[in-house]
PDB file of N, CA and C in Angstrom:
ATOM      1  N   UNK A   1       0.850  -1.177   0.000  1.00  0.00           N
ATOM      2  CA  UNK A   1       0.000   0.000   0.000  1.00  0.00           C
ATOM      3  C   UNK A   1       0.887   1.228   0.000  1.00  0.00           C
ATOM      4  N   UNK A   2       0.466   2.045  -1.145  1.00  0.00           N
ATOM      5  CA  UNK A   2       1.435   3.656  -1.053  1.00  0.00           C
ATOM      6  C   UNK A   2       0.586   4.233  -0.523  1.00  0.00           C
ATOM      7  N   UNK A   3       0.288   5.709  -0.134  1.00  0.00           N
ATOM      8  CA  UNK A   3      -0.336   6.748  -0.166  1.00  0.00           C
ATOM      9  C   UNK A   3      -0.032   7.637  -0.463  1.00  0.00           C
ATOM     10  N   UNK A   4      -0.167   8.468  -1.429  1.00  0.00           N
ATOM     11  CA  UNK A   4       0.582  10.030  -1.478  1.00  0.00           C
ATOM     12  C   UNK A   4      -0.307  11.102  -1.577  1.00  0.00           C
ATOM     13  N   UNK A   5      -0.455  12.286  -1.537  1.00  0.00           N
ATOM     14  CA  UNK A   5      -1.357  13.178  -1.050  1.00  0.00           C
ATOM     15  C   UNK A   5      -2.604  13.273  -2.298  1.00  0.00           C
ATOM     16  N   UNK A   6      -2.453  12.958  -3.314  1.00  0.00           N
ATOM     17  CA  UNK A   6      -3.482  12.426  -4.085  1.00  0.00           C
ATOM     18  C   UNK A   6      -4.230  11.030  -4.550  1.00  0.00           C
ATOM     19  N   UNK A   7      -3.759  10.099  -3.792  1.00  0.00           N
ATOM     20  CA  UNK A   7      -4.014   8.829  -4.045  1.00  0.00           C
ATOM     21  C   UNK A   7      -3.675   7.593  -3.286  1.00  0.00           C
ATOM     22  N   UNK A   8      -3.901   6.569  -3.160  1.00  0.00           N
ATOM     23  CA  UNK A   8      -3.907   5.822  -2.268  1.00  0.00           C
ATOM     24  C   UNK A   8      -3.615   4.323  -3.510  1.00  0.00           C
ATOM     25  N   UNK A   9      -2.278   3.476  -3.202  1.00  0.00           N
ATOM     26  CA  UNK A   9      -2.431   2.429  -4.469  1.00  0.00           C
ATOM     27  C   UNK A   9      -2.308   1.060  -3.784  1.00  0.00           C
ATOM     28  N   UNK A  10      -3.033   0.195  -4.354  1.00  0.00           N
ATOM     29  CA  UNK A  10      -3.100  -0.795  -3.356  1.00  0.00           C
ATOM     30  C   UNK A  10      -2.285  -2.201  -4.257  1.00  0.00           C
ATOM     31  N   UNK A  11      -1.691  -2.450  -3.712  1.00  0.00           N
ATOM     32  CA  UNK A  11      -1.146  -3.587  -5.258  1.00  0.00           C
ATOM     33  C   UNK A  11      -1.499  -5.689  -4.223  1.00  0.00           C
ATOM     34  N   UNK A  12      -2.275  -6.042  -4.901  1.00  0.00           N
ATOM     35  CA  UNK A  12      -2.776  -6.767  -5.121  1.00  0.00           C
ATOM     36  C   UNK A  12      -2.198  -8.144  -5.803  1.00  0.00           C
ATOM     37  N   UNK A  13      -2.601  -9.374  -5.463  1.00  0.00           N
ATOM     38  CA  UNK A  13      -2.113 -10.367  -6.340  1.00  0.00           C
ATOM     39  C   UNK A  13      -3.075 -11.637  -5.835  1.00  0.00           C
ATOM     40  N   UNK A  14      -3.432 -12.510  -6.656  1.00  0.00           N
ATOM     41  CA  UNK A  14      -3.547 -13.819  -6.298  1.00  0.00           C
ATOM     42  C   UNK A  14      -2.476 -14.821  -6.375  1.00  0.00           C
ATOM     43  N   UNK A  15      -3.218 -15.943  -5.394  1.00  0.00           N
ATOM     44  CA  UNK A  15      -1.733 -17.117  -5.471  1.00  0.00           C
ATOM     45  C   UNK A  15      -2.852 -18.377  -6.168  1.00  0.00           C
ATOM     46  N   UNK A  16      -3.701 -17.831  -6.540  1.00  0.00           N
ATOM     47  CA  UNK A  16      -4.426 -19.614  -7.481  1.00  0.00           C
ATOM     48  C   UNK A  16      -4.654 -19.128  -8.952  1.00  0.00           C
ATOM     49  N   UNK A  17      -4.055 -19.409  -9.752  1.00  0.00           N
ATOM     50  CA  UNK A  17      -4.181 -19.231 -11.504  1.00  0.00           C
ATOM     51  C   UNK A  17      -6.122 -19.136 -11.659  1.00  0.00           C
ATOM     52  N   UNK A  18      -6.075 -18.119 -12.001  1.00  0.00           N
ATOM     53  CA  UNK A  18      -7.622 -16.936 -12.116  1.00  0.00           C
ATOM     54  C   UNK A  18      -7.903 -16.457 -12.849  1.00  0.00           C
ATOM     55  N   UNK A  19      -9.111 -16.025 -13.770  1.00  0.00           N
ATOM     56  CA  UNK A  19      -9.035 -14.921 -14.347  1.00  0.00           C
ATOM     57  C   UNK A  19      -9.713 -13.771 -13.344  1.00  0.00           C
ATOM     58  N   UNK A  20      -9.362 -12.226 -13.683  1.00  0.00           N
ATOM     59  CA  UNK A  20      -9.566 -11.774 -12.531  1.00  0.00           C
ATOM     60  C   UNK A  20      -9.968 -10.613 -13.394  1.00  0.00           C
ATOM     61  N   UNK A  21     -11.085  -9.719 -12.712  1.00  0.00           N
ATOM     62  CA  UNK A  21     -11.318  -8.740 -13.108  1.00  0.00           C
ATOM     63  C   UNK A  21     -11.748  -7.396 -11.625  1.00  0.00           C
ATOM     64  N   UNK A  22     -11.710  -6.304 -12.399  1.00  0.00           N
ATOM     65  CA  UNK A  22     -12.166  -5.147 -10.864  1.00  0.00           C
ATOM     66  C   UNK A  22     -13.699  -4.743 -11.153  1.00  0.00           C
ATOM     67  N   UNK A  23     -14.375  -4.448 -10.097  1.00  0.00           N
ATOM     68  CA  UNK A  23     -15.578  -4.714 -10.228  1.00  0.00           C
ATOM     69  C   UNK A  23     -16.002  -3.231  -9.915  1.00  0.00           C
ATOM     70  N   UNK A  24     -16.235  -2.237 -10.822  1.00  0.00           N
ATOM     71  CA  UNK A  24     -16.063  -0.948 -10.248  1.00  0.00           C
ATOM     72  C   UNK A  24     -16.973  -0.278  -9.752  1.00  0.00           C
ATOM     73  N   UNK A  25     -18.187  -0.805 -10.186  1.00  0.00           N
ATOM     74  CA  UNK A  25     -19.563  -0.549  -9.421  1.00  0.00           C
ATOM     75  C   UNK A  25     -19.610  -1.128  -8.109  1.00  0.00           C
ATOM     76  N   UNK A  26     -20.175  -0.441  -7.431  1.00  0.00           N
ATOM     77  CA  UNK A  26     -20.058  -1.315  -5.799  1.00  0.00           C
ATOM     78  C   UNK A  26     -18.830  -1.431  -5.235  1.00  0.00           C
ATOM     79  N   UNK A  27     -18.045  -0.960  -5.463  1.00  0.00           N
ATOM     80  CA  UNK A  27     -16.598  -1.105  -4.917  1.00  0.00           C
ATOM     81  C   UNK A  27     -16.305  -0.479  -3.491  1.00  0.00           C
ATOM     82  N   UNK A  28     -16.793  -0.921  -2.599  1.00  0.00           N
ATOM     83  CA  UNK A  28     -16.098   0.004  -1.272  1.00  0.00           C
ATOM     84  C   UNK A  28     -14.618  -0.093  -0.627  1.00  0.00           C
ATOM     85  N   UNK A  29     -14.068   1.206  -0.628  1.00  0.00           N
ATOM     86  CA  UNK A  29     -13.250   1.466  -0.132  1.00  0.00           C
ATOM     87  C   UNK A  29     -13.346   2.378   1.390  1.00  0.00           C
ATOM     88  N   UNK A  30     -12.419   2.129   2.883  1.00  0.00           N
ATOM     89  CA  UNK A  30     -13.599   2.549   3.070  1.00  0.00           C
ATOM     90  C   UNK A  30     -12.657   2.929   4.518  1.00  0.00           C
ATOM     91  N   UNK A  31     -12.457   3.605   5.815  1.00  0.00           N
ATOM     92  CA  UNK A  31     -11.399   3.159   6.511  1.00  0.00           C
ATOM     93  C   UNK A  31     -12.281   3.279   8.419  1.00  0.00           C
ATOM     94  N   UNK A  32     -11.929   2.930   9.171  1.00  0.00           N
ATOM     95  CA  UNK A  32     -12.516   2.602  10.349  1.00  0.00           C
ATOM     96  C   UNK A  32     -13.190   4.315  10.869  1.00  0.00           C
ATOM     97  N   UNK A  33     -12.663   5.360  10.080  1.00  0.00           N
ATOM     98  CA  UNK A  33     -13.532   6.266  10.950  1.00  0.00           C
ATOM     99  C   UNK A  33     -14.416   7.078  10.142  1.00  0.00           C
ATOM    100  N   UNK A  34     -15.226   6.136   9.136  1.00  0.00           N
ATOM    101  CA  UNK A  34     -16.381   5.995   8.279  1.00  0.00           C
ATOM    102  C   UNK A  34     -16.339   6.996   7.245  1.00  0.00           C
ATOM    103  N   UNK A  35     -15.263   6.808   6.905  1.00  0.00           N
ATOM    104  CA  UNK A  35     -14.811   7.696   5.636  1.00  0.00           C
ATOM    105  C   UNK A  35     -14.828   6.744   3.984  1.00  0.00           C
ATOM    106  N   UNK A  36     -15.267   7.089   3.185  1.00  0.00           N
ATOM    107  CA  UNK A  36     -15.557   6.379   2.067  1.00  0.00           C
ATOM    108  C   UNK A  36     -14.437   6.875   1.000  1.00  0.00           C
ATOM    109  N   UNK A  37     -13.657   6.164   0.022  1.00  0.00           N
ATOM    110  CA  UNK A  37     -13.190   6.922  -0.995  1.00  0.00           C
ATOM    111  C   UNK A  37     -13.020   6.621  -2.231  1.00  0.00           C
ATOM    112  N   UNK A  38     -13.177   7.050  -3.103  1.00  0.00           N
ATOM    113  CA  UNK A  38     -13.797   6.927  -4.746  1.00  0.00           C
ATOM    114  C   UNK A  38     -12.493   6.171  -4.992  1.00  0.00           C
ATOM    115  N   UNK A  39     -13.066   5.468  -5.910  1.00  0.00           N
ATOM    116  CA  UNK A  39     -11.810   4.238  -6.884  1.00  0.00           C
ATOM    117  C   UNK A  39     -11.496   5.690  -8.353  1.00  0.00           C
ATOM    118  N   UNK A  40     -10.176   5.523  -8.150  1.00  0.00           N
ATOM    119  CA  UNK A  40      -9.649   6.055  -9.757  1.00  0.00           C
ATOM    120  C   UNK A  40      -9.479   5.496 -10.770  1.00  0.00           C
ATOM    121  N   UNK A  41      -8.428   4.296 -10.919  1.00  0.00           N
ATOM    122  CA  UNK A  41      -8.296   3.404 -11.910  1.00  0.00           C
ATOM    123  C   UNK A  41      -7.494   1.971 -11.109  1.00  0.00           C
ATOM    124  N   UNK A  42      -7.279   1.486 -12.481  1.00  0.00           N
ATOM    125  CA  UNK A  42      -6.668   0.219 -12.390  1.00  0.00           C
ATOM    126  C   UNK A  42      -5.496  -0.028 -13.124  1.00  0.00           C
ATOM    127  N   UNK A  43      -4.652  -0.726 -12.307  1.00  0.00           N
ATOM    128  CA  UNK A  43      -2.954  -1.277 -13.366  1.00  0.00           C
ATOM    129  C   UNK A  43      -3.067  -2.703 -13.588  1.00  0.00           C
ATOM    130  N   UNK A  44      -2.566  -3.424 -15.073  1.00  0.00           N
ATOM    131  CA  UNK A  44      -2.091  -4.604 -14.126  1.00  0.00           C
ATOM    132  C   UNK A  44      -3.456  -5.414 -14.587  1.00  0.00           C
ATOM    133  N   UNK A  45      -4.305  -5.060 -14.644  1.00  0.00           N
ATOM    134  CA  UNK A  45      -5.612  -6.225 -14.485  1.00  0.00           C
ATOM    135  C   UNK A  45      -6.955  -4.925 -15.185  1.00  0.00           C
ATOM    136  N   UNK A  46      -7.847  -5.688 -16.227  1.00  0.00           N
ATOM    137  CA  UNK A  46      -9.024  -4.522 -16.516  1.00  0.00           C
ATOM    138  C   UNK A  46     -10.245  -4.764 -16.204  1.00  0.00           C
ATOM    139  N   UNK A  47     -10.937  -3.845 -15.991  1.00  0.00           N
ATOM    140  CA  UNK A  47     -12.674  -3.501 -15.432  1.00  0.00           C
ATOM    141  C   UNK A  47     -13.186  -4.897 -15.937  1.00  0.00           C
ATOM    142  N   UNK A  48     -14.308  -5.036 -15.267  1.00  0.00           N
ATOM    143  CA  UNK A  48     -15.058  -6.296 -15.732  1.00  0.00           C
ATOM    144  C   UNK A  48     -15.968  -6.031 -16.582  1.00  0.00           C
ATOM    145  N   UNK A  49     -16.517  -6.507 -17.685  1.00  0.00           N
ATOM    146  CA  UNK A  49     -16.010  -8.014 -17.805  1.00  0.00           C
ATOM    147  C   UNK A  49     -15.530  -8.029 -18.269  1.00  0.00           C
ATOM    148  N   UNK A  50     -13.989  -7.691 -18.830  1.00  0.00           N
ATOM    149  CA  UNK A  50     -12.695  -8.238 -19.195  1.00  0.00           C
ATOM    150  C   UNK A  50     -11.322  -8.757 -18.404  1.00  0.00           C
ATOM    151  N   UNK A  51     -11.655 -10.423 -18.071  1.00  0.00           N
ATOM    152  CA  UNK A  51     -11.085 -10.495 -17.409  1.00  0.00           C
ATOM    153  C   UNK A  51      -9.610 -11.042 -17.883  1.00  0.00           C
ATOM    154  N   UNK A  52      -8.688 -11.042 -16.312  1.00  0.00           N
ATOM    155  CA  UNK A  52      -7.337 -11.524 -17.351  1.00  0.00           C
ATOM    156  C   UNK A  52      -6.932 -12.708 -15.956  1.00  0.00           C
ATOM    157  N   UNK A  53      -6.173 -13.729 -17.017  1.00  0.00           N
ATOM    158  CA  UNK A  53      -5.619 -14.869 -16.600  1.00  0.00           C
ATOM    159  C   UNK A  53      -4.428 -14.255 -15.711  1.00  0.00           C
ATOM    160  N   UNK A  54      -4.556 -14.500 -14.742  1.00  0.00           N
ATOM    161  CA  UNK A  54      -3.237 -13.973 -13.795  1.00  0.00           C
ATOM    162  C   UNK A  54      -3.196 -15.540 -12.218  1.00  0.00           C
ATOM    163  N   UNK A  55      -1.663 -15.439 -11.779  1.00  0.00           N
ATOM    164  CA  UNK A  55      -0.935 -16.102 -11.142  1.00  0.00           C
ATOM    165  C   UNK A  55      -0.088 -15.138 -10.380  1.00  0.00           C
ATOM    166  N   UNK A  56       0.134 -14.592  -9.189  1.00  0.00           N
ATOM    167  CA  UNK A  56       1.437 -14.593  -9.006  1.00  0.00           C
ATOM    168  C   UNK A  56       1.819 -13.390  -9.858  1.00  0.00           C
ATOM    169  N   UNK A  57       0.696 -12.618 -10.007  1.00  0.00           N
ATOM    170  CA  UNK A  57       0.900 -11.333 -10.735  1.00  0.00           C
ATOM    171  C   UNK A  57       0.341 -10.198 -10.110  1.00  0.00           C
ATOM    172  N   UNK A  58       1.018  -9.221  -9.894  1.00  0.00           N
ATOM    173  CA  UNK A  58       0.851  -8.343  -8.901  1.00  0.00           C
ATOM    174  C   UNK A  58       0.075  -7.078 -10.125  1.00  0.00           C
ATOM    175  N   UNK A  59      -0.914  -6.781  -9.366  1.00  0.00           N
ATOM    176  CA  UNK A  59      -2.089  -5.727 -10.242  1.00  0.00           C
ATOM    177  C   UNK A  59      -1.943  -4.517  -8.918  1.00  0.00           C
ATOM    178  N   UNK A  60      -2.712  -3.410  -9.488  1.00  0.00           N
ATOM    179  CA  UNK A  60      -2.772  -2.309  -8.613  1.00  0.00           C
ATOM    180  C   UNK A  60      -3.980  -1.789  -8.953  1.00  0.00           C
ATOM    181  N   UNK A  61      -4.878  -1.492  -7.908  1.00  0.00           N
ATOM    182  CA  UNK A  61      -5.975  -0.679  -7.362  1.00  0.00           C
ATOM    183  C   UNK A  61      -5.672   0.947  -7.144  1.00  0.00           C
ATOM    184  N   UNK A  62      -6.376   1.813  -7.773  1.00  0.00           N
ATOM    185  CA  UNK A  62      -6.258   3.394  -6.814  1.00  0.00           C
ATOM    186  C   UNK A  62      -7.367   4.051  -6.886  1.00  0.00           C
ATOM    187  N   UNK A  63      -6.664   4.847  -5.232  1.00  0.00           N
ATOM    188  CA  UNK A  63      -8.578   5.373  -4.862  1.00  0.00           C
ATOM    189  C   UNK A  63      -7.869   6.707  -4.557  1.00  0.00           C
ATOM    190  N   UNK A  64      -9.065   7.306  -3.634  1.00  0.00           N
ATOM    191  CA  UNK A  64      -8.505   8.675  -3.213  1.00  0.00           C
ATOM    192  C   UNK A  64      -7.604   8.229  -2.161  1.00  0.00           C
ATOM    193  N   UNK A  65      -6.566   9.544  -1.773  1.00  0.00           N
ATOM    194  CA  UNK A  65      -5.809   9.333  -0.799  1.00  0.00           C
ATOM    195  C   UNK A  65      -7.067   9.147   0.717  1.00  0.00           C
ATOM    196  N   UNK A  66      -5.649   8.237   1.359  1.00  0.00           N
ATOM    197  CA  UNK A  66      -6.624   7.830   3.086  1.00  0.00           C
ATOM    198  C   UNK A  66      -5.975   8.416   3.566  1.00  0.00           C
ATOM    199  N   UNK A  67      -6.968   9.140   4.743  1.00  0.00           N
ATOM    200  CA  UNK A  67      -6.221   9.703   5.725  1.00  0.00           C
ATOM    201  C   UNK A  67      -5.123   8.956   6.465  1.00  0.00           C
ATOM    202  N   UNK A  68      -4.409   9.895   7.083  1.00  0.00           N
ATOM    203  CA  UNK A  68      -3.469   9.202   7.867  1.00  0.00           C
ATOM    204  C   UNK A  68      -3.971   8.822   9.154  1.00  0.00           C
ATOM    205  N   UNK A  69      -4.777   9.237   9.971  1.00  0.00           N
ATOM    206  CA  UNK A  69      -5.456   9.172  10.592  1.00  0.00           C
ATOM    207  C   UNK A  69      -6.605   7.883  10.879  1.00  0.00           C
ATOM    208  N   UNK A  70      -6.055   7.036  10.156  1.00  0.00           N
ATOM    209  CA  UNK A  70      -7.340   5.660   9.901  1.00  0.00           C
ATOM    210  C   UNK A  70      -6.117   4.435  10.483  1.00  0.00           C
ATOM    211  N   UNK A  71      -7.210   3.519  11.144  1.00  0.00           N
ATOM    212  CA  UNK A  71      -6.220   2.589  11.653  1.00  0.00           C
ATOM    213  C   UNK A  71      -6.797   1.212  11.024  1.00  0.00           C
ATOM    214  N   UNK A  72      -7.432   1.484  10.594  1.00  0.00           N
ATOM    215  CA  UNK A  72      -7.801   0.224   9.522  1.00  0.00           C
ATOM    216  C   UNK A  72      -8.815   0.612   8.199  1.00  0.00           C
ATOM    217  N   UNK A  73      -9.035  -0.203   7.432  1.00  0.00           N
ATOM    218  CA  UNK A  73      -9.580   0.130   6.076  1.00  0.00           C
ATOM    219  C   UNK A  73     -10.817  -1.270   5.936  1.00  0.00           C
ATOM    220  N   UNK A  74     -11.452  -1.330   5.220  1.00  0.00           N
ATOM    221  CA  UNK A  74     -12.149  -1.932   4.387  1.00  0.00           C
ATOM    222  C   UNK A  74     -12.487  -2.202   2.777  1.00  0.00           C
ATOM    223  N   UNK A  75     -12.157  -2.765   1.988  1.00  0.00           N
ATOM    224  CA  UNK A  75     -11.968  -3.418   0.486  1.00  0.00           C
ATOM    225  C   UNK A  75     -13.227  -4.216   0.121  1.00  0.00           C
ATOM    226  N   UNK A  76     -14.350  -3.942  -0.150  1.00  0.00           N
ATOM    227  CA  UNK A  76     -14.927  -4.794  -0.515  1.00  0.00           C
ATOM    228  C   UNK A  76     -15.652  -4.158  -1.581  1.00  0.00           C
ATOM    229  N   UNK A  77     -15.878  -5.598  -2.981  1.00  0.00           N
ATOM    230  CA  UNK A  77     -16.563  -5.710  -4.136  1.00  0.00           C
ATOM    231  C   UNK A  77     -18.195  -6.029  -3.776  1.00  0.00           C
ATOM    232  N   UNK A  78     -18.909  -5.732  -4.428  1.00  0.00           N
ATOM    233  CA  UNK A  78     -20.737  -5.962  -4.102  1.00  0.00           C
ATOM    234  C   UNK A  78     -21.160  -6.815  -4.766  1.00  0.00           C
ATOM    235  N   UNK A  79     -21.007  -8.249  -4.121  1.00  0.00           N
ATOM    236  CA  UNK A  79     -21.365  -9.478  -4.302  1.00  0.00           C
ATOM    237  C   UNK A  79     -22.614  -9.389  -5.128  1.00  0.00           C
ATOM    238  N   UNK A  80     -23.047  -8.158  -5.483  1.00  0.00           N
ATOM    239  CA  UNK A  80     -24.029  -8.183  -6.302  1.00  0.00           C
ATOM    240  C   UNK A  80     -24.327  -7.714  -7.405  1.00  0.00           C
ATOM    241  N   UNK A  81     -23.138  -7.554  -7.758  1.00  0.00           N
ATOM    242  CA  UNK A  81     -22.440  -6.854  -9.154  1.00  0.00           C
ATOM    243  C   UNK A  81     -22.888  -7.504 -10.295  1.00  0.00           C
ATOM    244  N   UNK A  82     -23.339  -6.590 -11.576  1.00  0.00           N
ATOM    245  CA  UNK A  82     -23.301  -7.551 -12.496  1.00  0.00           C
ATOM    246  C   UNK A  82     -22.521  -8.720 -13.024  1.00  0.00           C
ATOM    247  N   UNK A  83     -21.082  -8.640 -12.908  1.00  0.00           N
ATOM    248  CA  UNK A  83     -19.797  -9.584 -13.227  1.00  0.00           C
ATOM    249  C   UNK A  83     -19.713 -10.088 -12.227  1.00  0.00           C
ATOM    250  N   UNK A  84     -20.188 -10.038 -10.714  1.00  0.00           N
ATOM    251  CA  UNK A  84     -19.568 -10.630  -9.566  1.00  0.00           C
ATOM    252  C   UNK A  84     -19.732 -11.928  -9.883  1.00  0.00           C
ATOM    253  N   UNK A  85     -18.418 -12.509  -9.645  1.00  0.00           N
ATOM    254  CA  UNK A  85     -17.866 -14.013  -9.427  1.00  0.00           C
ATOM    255  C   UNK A  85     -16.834 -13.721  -8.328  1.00  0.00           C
ATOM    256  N   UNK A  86     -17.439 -14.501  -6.991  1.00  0.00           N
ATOM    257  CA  UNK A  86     -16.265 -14.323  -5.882  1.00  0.00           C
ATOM    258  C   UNK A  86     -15.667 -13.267  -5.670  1.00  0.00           C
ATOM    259  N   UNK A  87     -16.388 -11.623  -5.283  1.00  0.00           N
ATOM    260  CA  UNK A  87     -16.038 -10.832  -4.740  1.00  0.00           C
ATOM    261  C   UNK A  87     -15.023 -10.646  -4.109  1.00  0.00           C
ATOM    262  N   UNK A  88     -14.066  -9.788  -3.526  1.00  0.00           N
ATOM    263  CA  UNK A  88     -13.557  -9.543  -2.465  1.00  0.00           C
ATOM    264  C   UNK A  88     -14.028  -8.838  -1.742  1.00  0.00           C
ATOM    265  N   UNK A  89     -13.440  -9.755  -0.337  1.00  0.00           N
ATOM    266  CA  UNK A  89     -14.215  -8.588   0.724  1.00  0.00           C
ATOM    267  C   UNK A  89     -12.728  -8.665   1.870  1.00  0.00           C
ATOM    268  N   UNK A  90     -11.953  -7.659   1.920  1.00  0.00           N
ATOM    269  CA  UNK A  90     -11.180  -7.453   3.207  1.00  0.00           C
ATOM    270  C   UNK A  90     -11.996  -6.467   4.339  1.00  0.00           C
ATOM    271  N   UNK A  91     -11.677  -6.855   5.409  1.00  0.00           N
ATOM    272  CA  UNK A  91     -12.437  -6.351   6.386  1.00  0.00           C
ATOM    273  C   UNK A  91     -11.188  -5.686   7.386  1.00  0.00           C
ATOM    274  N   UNK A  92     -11.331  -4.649   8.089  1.00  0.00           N
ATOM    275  CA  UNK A  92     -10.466  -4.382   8.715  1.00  0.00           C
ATOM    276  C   UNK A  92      -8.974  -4.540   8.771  1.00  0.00           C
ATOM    277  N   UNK A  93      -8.515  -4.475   7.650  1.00  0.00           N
ATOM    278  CA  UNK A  93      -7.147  -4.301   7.338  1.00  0.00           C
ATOM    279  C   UNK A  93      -6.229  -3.583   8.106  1.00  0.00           C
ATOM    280  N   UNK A  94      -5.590  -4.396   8.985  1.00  0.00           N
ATOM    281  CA  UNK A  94      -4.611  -3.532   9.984  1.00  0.00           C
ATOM    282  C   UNK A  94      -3.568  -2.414   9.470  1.00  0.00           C
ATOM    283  N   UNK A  95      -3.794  -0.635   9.444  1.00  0.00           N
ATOM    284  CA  UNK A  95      -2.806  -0.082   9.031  1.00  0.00           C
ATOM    285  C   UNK A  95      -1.834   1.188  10.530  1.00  0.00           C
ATOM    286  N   UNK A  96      -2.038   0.276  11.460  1.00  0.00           N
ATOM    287  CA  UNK A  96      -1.068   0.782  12.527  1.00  0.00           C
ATOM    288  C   UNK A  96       0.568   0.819  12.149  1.00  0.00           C
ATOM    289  N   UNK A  97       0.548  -0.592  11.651  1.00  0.00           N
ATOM    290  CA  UNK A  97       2.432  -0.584  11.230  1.00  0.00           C
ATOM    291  C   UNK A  97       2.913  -0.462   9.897  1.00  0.00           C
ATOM    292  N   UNK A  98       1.376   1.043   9.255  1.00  0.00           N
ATOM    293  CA  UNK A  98       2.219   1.676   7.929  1.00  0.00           C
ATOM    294  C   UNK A  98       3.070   2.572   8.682  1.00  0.00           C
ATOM    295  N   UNK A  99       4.114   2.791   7.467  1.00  0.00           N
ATOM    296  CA  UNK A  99       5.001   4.009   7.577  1.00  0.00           C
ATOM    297  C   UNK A  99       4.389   5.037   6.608  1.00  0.00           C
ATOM    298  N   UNK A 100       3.846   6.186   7.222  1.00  0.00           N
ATOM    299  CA  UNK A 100       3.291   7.262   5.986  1.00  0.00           C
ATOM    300  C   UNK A 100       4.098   7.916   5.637  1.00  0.00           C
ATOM    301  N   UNK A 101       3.962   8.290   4.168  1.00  0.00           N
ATOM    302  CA  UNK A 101       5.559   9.138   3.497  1.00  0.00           C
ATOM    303  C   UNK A 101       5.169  10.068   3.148  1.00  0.00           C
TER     304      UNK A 101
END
């Protein structure tokens, strides 16, 4: 995870051979002191439904910058997406032992 005063990048990977796509509707991003923040784009992997065969391949997510001020986050896709196949959902993502730059 980077953050820099305009953006926030999250780099991502699976470890089971996938095709994988970002699901940009419904996308919450989101951090423990109920702050929400808009998705920008994608690296690495494209919008659904175009998905891509990936392994062990590191993709990148970006949203708005997070405060520094957040001690955990939330990641989740809306299992009810038109393309949804197996959402993600991270829940409380520990960010006490970032270093902010």
């Amino acid at each position: 995870m980077c953050v820099s005063d305009t953006e926030t990048k999250l780099e991502l990977y699976t470890k089971e051979s996938k095709k994988v796509c970002v699901l940009k509707e419904g996308m919450v991003f989101q951090d423990d002191l109920g702050t929400s923040y808009s998705f920008l784009k994608t690296e690495g992997v494209g919008l659904c439904p175009k998905r891509t065969q990936m392994k062990n391949t590191p993709f990148s997510l970006y949203f708005q910058s997070i405060s520094s001020q957040a001690g955990s986050f939330d990641l989740i896709e809306d299992k009810n997406a038109k393309h949804a196949h197996k959402p993600w959902v991270y829940e409380r993502v520990d960010l006490t032992k970032c270093v902010w730059k």
